[in-house]
Protein backbone atom coordinates (compact mmCIF):
# COMPACT_ATOMS: atom_id res chain seq x y z
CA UNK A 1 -7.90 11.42 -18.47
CA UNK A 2 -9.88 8.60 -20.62
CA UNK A 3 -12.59 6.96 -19.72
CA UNK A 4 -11.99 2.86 -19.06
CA UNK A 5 -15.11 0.57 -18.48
CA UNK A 6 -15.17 -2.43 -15.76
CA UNK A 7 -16.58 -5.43 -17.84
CA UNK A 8 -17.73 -7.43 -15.02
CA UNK A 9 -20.30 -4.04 -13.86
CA UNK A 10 -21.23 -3.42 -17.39
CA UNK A 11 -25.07 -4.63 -18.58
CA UNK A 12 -24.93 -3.86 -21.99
CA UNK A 13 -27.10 -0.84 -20.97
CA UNK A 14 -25.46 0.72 -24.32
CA UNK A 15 -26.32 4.19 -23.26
CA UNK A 16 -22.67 5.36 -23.55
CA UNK A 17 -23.21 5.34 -26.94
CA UNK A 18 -25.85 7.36 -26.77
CA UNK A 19 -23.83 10.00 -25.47
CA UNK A 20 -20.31 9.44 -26.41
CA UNK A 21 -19.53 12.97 -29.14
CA UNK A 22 -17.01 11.12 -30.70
CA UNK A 23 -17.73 7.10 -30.91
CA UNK A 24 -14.67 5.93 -28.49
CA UNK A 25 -17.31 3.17 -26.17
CA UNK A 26 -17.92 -0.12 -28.30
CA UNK A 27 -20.11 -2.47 -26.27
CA UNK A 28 -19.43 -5.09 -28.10
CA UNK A 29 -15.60 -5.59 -27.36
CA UNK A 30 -16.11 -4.01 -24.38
CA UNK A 31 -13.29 -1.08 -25.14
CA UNK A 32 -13.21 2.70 -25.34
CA UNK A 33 -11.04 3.57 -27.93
CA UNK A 34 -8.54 6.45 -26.65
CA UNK A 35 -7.50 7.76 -29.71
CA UNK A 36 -11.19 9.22 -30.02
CA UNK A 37 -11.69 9.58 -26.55
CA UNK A 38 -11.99 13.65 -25.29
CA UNK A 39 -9.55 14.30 -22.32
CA UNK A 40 -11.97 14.12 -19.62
CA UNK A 41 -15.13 14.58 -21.30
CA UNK A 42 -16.95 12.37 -18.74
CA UNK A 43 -19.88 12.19 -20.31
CA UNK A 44 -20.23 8.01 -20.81
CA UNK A 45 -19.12 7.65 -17.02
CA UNK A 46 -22.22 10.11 -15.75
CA UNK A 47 -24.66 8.54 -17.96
CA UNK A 48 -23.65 4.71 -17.04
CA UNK A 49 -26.64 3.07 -15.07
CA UNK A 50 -24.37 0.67 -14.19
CA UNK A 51 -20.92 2.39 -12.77
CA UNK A 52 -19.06 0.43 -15.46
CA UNK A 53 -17.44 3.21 -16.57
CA UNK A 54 -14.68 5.47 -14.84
CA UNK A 55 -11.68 7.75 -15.97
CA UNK A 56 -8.27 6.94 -15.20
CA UNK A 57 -5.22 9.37 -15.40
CA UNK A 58 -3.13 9.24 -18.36
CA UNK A 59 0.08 10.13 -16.65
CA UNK A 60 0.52 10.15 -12.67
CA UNK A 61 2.37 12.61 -10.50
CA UNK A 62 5.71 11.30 -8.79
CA UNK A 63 5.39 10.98 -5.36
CA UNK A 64 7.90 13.91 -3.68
CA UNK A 65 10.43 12.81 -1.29
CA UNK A 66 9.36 12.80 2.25
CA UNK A 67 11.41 15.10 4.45
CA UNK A 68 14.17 13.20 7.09
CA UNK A 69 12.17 14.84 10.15
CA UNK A 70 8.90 13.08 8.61
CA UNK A 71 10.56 9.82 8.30
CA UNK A 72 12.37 9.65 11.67
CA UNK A 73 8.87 10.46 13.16
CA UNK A 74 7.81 7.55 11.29
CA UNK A 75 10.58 5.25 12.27
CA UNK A 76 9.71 6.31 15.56
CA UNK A 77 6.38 5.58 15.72
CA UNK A 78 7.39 2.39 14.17
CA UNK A 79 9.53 1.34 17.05
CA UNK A 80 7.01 2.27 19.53
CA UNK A 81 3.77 0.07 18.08
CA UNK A 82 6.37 -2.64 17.65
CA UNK A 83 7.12 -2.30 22.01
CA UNK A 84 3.46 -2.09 21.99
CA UNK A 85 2.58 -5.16 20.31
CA UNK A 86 5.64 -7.07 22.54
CA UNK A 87 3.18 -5.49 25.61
CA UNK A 88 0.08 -7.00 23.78
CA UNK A 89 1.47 -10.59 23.08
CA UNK A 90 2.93 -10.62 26.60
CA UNK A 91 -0.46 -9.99 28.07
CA UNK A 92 -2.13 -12.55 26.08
CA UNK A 93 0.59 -15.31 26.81
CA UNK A 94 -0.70 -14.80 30.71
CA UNK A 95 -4.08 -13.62 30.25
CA UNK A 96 -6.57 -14.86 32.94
CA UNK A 97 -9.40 -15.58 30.30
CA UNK A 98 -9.96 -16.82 27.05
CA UNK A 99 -11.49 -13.77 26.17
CA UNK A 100 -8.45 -11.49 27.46
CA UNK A 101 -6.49 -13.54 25.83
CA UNK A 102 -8.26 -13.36 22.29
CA UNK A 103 -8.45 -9.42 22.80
CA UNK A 104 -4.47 -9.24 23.49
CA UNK A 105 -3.78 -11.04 20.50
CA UNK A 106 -6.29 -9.36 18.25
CA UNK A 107 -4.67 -5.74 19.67
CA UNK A 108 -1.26 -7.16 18.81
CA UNK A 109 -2.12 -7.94 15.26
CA UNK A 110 -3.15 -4.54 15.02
CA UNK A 111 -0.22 -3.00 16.41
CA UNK A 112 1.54 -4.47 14.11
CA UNK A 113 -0.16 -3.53 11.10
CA UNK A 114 0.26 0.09 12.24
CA UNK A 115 4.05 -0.77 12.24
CA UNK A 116 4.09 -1.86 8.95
CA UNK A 117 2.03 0.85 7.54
CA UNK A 118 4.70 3.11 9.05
CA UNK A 119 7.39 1.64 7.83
CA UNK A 120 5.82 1.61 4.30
CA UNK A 121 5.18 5.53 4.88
CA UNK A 122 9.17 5.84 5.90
CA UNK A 123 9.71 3.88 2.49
CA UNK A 124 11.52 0.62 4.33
CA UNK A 125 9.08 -2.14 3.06
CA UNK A 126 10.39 -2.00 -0.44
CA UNK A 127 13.68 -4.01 0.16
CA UNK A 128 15.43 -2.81 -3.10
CA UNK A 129 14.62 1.27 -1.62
CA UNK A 130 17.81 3.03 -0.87
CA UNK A 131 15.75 3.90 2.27
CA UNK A 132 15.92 -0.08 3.32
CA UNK A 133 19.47 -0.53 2.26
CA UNK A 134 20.63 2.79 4.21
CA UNK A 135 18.93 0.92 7.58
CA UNK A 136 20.19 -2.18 6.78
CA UNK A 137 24.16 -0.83 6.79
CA UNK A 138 23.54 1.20 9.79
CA UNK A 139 22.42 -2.19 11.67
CA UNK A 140 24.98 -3.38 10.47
CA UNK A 141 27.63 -0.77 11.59
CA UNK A 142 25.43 -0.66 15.02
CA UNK A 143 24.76 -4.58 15.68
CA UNK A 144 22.35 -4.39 18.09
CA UNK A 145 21.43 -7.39 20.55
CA UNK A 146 18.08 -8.04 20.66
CA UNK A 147 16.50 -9.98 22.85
CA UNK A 148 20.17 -11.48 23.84
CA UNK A 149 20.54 -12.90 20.46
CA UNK A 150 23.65 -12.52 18.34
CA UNK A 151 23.78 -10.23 15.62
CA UNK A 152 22.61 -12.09 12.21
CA UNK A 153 25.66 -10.06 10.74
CA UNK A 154 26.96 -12.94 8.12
CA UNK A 155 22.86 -13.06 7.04
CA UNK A 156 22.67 -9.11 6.64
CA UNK A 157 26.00 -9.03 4.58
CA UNK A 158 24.48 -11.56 2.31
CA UNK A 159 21.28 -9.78 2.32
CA UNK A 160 22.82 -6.69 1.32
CA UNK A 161 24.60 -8.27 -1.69
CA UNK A 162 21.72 -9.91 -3.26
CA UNK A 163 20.12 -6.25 -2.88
């Protein structure tokens, strides 16, 4: 870990080098030089008045692979905020009120968001993801209707090649 400074917090408080064992801060560039930094030595980010200064990681962990029963319990949770937020804009298309209306819609929005942050979890919102491309060849083996619409199937082939 090194320490990095935020030049838009920083006052020119100078008391990093003050403390700094080995010279790395220079307020006058506004850079902490990481050759002479100490891994983790922390002592520049305590003494900042300011919070200008922070450590960042040097190298960061790879994210492990999330098990299949994790990700169909995503999917699936997925699926159900998306009925939900159908439920929500239905009610708000024949809400009484102005203000039942504004609520409907504002619970939809946040249905979906939850949707999305699902799907992100499962690993579909990254279109390239062999997670995306795996769901986008089952569609297309399956070819649902939805909502009595024909199956995009021409689109999703071309989709799939540009992937």
């Amino acid at each position: 870990m090194h320490a990095v400074r935020n030049l838009r917090l920083c006052t020119k408080d100078c008391v990093c080098l003050f403390v700094c064992p080995t010279g790395a801060t220079d307020t006058e560039n506004g850079q902490i030089d990481f050759e002479k930094c100490l891994d983790g030595c922390r002592r520049c980010v305590d003494a900042c008045p300011s919070h200008a200064l922070s450590l960042v990681m040097d190298n960061y962990p790879s994210r492990p692979a999330k098990d299949t029963a994790v990700v169909e319990a995503l999917m699936n949770f997925m699926e159900q905020k998306h009925r939900e937020e159908s439920l929500a804009k239905a009610l708000a298309a024949s809400a009484a009120t102005s203000a039942r209306a504004k609520l409907a819609k504002a619970l939809a929005v946040s249905l979906r968001i939850l949707a999305e942050d699902g799907a992100r979890e499962a690993g579909y919102m990254i279109p390239q993801s062999t997670a995306s491309k795996a769901y986008l060849e089952k569609l297309l083996a399956e070819r649902p209707v939805v909502a009595g619409k024909q199956f995009p199937e021409a689109e999703l082939r071309e989709l799939l090649q540009l992937l």
